[in-house]
PDB file of N, CA and C in Angstrom:
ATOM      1  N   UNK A   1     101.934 123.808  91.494  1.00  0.00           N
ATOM      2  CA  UNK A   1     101.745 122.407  91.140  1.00  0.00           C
ATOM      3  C   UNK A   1     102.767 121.501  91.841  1.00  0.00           C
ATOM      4  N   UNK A   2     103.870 121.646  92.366  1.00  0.00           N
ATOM      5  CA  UNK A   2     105.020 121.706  93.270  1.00  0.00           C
ATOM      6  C   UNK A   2     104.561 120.626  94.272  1.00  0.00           C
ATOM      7  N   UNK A   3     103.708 121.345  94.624  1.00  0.00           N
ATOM      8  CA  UNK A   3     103.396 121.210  95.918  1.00  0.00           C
ATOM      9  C   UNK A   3     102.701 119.610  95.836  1.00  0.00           C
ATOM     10  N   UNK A   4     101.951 119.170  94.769  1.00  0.00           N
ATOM     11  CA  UNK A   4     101.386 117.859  94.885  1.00  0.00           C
ATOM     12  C   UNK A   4     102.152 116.899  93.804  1.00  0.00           C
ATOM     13  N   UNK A   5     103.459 116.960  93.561  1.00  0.00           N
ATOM     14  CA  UNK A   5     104.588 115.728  93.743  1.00  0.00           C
ATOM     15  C   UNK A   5     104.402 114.473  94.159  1.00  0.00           C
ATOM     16  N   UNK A   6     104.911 115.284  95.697  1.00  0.00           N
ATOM     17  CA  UNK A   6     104.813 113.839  96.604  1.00  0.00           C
ATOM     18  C   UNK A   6     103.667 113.110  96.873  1.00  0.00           C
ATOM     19  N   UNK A   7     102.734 114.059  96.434  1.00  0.00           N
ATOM     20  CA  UNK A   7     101.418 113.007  96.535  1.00  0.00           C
ATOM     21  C   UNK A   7     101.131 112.564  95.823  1.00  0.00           C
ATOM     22  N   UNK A   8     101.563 112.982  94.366  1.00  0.00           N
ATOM     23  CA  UNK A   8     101.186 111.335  93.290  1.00  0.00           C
ATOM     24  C   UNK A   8     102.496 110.794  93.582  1.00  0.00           C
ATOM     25  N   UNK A   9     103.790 110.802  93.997  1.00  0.00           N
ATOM     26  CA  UNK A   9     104.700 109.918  94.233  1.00  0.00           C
ATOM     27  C   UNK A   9     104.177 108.670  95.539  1.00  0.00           C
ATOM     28  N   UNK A  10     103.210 108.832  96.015  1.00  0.00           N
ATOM     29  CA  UNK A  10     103.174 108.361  97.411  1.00  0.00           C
ATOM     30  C   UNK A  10     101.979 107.555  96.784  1.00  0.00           C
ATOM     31  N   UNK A  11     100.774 108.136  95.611  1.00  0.00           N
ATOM     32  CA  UNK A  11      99.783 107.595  95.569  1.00  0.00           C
ATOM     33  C   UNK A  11     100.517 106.040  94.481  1.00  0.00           C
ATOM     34  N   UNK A  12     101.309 106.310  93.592  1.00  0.00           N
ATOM     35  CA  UNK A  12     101.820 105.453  92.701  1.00  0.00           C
ATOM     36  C   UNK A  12     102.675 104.157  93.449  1.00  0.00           C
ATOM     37  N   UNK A  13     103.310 105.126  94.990  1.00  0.00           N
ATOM     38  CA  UNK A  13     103.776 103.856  95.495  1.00  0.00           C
ATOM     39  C   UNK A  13     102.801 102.555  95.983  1.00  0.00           C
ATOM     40  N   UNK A  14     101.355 103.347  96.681  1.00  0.00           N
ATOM     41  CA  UNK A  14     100.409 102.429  97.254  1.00  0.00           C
ATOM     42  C   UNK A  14     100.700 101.490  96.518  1.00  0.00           C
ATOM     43  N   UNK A  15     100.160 102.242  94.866  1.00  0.00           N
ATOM     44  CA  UNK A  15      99.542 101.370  93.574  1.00  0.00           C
ATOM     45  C   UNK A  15     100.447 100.526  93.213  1.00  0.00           C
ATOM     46  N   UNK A  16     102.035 100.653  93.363  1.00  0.00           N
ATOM     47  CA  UNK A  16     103.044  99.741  92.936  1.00  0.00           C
ATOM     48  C   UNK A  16     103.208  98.385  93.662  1.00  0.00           C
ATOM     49  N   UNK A  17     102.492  98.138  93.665  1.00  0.00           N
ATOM     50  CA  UNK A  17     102.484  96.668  94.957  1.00  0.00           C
ATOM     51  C   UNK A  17     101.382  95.744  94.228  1.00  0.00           C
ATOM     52  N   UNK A  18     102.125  94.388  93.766  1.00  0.00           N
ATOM     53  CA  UNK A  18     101.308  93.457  92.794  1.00  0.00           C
ATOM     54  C   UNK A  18     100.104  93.113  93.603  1.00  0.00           C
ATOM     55  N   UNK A  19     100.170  92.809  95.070  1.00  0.00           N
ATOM     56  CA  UNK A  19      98.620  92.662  95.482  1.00  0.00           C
ATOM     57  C   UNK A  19      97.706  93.953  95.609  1.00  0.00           C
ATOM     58  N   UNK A  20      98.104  94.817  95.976  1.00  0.00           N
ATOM     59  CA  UNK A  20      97.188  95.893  96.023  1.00  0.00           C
ATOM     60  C   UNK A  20      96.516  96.165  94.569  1.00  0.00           C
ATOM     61  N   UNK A  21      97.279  95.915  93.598  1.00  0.00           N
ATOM     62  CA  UNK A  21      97.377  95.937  92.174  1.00  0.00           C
ATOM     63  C   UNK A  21      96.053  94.976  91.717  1.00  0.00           C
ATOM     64  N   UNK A  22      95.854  93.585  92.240  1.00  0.00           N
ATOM     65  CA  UNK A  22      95.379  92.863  91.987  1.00  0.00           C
ATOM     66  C   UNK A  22      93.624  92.847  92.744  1.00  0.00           C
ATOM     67  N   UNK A  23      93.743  93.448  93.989  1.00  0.00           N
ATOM     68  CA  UNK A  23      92.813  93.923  94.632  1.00  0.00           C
ATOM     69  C   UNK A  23      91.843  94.792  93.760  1.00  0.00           C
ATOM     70  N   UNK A  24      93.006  96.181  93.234  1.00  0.00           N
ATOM     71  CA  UNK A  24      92.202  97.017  92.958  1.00  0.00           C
ATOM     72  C   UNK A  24      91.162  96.466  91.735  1.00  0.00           C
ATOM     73  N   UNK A  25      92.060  95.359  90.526  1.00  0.00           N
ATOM     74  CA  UNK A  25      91.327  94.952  89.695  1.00  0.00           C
ATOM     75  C   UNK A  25      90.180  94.010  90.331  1.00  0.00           C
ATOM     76  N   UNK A  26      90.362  93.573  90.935  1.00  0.00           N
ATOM     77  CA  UNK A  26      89.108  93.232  91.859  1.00  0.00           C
ATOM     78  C   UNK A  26      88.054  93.585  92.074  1.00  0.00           C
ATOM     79  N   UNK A  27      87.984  95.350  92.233  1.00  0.00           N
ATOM     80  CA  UNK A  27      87.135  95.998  93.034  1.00  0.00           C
ATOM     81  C   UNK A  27      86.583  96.832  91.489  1.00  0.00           C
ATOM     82  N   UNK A  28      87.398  96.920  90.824  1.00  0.00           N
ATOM     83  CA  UNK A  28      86.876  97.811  89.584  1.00  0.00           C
ATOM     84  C   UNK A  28      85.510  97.872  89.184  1.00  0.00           C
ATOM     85  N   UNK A  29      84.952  96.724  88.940  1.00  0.00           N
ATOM     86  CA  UNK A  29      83.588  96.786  88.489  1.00  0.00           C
ATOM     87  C   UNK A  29      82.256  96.839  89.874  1.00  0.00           C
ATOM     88  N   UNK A  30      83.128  96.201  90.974  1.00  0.00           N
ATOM     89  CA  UNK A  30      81.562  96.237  91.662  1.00  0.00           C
ATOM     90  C   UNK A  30      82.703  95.673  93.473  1.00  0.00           C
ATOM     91  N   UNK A  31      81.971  96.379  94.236  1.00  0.00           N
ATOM     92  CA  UNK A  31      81.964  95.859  95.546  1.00  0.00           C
ATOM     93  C   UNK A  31      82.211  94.309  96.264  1.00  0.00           C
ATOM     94  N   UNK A  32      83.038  94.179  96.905  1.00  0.00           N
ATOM     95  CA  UNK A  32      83.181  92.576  97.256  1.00  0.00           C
ATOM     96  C   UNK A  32      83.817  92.884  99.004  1.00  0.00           C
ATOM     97  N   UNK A  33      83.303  91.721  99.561  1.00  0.00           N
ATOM     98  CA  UNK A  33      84.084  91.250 100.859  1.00  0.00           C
ATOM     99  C   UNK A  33      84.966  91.000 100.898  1.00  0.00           C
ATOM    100  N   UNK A  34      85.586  91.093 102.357  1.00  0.00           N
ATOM    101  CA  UNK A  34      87.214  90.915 102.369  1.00  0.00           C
ATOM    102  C   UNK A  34      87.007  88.912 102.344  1.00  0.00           C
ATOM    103  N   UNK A  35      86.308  88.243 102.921  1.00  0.00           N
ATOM    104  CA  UNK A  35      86.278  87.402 102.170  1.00  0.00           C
ATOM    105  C   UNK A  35      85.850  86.624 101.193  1.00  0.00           C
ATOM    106  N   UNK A  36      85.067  87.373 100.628  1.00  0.00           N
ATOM    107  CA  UNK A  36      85.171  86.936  99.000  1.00  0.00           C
ATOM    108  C   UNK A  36      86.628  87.118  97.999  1.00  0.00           C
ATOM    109  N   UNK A  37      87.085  88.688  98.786  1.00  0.00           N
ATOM    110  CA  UNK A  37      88.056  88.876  97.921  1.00  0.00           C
ATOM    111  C   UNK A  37      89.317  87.731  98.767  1.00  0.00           C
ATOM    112  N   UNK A  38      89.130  87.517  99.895  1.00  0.00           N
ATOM    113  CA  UNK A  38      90.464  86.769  99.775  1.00  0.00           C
ATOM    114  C   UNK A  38      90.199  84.902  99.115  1.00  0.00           C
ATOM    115  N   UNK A  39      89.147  84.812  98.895  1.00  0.00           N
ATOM    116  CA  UNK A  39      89.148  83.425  98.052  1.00  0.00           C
ATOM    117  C   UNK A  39      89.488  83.923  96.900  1.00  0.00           C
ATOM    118  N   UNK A  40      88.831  84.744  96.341  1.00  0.00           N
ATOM    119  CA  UNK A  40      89.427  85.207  94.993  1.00  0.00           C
ATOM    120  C   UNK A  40      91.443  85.406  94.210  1.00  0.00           C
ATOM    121  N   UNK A  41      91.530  86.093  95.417  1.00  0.00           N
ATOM    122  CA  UNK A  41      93.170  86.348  95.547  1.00  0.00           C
ATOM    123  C   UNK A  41      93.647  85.125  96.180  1.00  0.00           C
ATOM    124  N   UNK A  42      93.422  83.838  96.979  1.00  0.00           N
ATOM    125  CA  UNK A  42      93.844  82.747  97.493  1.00  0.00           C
ATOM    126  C   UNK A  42      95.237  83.625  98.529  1.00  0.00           C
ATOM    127  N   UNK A  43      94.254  84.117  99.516  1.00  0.00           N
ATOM    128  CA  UNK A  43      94.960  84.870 100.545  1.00  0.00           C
ATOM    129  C   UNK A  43      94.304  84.587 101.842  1.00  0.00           C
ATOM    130  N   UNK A  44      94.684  84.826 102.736  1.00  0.00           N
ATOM    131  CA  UNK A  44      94.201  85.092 104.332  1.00  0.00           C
ATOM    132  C   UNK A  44      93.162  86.609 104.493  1.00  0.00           C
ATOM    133  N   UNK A  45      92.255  86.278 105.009  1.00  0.00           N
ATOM    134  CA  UNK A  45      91.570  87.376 105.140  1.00  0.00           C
ATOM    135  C   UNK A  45      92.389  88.361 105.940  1.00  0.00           C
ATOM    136  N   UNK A  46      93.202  88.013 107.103  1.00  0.00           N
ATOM    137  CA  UNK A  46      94.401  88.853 107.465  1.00  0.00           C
ATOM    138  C   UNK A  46      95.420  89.773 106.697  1.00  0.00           C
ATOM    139  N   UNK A  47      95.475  89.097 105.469  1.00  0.00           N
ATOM    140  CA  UNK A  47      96.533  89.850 104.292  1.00  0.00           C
ATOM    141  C   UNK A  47      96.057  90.340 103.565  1.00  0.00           C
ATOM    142  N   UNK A  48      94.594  90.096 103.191  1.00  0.00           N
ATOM    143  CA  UNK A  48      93.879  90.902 102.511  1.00  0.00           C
ATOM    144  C   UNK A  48      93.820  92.652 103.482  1.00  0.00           C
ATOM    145  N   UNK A  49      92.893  92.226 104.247  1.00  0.00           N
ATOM    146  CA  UNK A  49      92.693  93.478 105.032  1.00  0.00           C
ATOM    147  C   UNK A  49      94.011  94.070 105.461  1.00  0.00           C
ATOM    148  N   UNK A  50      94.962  93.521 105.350  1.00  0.00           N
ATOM    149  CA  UNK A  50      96.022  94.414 105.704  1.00  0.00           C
ATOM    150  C   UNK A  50      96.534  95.250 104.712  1.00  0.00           C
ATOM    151  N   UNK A  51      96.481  94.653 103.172  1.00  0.00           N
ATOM    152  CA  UNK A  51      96.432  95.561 101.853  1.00  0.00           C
ATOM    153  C   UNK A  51      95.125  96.745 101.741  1.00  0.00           C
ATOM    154  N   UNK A  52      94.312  95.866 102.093  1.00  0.00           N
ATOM    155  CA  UNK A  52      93.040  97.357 102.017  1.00  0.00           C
ATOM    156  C   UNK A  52      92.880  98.037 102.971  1.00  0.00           C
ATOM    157  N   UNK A  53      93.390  98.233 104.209  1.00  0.00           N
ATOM    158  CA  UNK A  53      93.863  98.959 105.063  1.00  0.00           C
ATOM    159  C   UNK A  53      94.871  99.840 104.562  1.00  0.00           C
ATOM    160  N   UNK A  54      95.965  99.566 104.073  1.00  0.00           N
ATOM    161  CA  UNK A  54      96.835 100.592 102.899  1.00  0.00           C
ATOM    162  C   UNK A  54      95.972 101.438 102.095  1.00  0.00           C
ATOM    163  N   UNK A  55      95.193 100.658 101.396  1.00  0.00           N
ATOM    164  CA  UNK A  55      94.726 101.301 100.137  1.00  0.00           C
ATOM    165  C   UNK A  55      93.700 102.587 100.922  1.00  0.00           C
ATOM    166  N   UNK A  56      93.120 102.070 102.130  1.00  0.00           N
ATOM    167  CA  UNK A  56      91.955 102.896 102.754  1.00  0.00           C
ATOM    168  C   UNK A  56      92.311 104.319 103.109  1.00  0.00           C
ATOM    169  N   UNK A  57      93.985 104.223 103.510  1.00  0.00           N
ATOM    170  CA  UNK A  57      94.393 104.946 104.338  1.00  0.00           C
ATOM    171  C   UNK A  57      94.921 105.854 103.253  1.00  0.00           C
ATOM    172  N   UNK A  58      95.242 105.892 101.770  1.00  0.00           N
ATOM    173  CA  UNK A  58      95.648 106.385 100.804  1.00  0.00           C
ATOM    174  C   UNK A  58      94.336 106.846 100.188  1.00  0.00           C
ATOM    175  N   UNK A  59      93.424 106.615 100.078  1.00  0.00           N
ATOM    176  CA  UNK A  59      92.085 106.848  99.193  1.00  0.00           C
ATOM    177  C   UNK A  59      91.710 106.249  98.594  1.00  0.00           C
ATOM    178  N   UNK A  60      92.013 105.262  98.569  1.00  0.00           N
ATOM    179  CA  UNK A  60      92.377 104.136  96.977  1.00  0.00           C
ATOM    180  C   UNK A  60      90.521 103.320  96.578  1.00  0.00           C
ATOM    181  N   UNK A  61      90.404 103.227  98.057  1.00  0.00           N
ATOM    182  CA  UNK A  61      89.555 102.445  98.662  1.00  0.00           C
ATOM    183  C   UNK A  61      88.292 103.022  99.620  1.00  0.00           C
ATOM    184  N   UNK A  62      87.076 102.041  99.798  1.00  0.00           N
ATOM    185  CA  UNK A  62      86.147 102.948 100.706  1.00  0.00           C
ATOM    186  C   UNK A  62      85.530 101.350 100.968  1.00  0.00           C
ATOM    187  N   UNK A  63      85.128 101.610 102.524  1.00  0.00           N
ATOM    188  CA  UNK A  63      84.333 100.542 102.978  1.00  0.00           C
ATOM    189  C   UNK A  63      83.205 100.926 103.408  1.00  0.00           C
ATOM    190  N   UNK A  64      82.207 100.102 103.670  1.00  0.00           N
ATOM    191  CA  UNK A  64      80.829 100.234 104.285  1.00  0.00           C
ATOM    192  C   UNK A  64      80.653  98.658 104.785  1.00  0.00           C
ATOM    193  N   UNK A  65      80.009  98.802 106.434  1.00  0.00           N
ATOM    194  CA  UNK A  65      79.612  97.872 106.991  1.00  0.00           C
ATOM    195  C   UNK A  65      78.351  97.126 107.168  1.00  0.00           C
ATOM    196  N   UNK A  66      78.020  96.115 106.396  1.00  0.00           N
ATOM    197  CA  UNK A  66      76.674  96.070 106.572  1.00  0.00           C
ATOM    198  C   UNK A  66      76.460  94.142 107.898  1.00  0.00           C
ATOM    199  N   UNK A  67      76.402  94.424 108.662  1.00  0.00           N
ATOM    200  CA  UNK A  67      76.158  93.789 109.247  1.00  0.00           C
ATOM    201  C   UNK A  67      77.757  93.344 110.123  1.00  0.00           C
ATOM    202  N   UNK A  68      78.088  91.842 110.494  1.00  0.00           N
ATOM    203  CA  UNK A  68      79.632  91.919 110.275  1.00  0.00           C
ATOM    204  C   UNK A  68      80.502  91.579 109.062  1.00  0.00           C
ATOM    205  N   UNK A  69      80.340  91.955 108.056  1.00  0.00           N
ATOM    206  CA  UNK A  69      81.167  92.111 107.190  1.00  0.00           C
ATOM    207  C   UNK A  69      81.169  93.426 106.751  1.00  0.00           C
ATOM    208  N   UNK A  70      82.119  93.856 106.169  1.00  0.00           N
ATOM    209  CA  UNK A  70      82.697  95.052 105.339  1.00  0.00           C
ATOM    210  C   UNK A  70      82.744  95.113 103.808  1.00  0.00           C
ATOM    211  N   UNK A  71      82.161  95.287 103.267  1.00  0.00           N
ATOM    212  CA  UNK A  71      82.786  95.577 101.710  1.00  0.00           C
ATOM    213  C   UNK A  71      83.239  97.165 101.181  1.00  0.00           C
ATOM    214  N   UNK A  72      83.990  96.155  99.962  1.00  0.00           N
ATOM    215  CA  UNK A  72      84.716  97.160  99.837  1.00  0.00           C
ATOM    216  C   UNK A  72      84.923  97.673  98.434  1.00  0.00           C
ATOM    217  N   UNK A  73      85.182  99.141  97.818  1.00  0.00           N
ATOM    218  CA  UNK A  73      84.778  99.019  96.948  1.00  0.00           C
ATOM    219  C   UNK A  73      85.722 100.505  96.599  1.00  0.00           C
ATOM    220  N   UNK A  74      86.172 100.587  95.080  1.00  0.00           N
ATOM    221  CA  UNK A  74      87.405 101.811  94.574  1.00  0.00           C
ATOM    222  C   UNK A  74      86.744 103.181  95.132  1.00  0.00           C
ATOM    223  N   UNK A  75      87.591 103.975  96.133  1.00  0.00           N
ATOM    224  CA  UNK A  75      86.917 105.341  96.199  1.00  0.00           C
ATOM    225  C   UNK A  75      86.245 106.204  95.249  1.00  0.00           C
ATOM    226  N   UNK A  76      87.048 106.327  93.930  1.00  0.00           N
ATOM    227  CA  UNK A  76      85.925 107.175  93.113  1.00  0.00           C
ATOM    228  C   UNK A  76      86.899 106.869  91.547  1.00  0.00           C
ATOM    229  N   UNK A  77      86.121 107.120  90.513  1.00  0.00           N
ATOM    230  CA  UNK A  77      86.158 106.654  89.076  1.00  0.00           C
ATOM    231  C   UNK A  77      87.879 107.127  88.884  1.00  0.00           C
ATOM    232  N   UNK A  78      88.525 107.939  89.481  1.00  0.00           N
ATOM    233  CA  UNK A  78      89.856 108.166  89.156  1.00  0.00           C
ATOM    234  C   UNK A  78      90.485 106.827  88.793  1.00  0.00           C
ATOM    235  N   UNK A  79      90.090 106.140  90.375  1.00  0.00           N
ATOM    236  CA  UNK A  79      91.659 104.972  90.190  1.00  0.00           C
ATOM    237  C   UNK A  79      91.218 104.389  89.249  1.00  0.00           C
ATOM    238  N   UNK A  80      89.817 103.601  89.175  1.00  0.00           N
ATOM    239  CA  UNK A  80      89.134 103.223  87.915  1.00  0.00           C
ATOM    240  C   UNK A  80      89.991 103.341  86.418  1.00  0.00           C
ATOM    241  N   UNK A  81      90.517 104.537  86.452  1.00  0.00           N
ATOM    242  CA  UNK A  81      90.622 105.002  84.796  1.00  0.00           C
ATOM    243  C   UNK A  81      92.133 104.868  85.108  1.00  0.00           C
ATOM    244  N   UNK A  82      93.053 105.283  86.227  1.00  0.00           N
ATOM    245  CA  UNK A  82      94.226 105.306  86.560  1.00  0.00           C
ATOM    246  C   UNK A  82      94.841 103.801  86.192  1.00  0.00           C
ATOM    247  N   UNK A  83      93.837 102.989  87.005  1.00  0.00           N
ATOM    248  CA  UNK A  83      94.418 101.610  86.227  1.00  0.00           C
ATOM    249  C   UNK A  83      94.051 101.214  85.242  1.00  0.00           C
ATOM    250  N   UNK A  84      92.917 101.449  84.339  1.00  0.00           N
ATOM    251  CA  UNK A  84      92.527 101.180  83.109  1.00  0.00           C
ATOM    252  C   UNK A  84      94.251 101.488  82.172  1.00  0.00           C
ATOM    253  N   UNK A  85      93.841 102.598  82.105  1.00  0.00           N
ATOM    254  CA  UNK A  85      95.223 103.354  81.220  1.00  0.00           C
ATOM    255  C   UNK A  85      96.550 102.722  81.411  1.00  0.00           C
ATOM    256  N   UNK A  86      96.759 102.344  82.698  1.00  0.00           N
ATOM    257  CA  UNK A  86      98.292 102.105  83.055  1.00  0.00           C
ATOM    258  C   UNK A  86      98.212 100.334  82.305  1.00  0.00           C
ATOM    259  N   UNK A  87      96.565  99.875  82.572  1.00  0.00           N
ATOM    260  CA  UNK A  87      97.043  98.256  81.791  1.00  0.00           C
ATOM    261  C   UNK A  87      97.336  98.482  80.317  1.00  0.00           C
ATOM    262  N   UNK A  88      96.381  99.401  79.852  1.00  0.00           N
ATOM    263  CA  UNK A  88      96.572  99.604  78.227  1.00  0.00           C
ATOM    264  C   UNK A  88      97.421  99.929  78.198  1.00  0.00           C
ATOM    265  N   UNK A  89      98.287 101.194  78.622  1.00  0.00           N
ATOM    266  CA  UNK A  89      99.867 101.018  78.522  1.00  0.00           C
ATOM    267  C   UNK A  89     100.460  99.782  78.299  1.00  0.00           C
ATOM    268  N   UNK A  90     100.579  98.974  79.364  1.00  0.00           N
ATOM    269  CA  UNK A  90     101.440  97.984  79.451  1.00  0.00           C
ATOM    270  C   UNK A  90     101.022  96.936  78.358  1.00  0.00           C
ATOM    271  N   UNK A  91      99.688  96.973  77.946  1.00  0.00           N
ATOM    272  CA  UNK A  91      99.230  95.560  76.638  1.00  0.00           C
ATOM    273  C   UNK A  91      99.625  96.517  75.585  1.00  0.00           C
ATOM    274  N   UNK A  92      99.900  97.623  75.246  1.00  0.00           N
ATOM    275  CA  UNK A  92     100.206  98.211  73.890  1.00  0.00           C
ATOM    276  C   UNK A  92     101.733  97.845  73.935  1.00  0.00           C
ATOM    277  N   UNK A  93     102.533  98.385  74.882  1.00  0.00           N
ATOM    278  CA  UNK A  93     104.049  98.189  74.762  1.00  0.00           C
ATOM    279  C   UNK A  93     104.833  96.671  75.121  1.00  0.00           C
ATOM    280  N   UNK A  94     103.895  96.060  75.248  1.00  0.00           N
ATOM    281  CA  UNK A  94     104.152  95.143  75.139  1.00  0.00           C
ATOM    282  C   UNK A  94     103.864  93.725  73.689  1.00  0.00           C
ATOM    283  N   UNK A  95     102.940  94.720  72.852  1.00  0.00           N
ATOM    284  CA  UNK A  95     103.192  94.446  71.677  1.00  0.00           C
ATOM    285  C   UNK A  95     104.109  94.419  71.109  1.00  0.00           C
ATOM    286  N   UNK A  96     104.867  95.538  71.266  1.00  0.00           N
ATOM    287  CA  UNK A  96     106.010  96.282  69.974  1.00  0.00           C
ATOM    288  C   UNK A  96     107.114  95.402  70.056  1.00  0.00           C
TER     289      UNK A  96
END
């Protein structure tokens, strides 16, 4: 089990980054463009794609091209639940 450490240390770092963070809640329920998502985030389509380029290159993320645009959308139900849990974390302890 040793052996995959550094890879949730490496996957948590992607995830530790408030825009990538904000992306991913983005993408949770359904597929969007890099510019839809950068009106959404009030970003540069440049800074967008340069976060989901991170996320792509980690797994985080999956694109498909349909014409010239790209959307983009969470690789698979993990991160889904990965960030579900980590917000409920943070809205429970932040009750107490």
């Amino acid at each position: 089990m040793d052996e995959y450490i550094y890879d949730v240390a490496e996957l948590f770092k992607v995830l530790g980054d408030t825009t990538r963070a904000r992306i991913i809640q983005e993408l949770e329920d359904h597929e969007i463009c890099v510019c839809n998502l950068s009106k959404k985030l009030s970003m540069t389509q440049s800074a967008v794609s340069h976060q989901l380029s991170i996320l792509k290159r980690a797994r985080i993320v999956k694109s498909r091209r349909e014409g010239k645009r790209l959307y983009y959308a969470i690789a698979d139900h993990h991160i889904a639940v990965l960030y579900d849990t980590a917000l409920e974390h943070i809205k429970e302890i932040v009750k107490l």
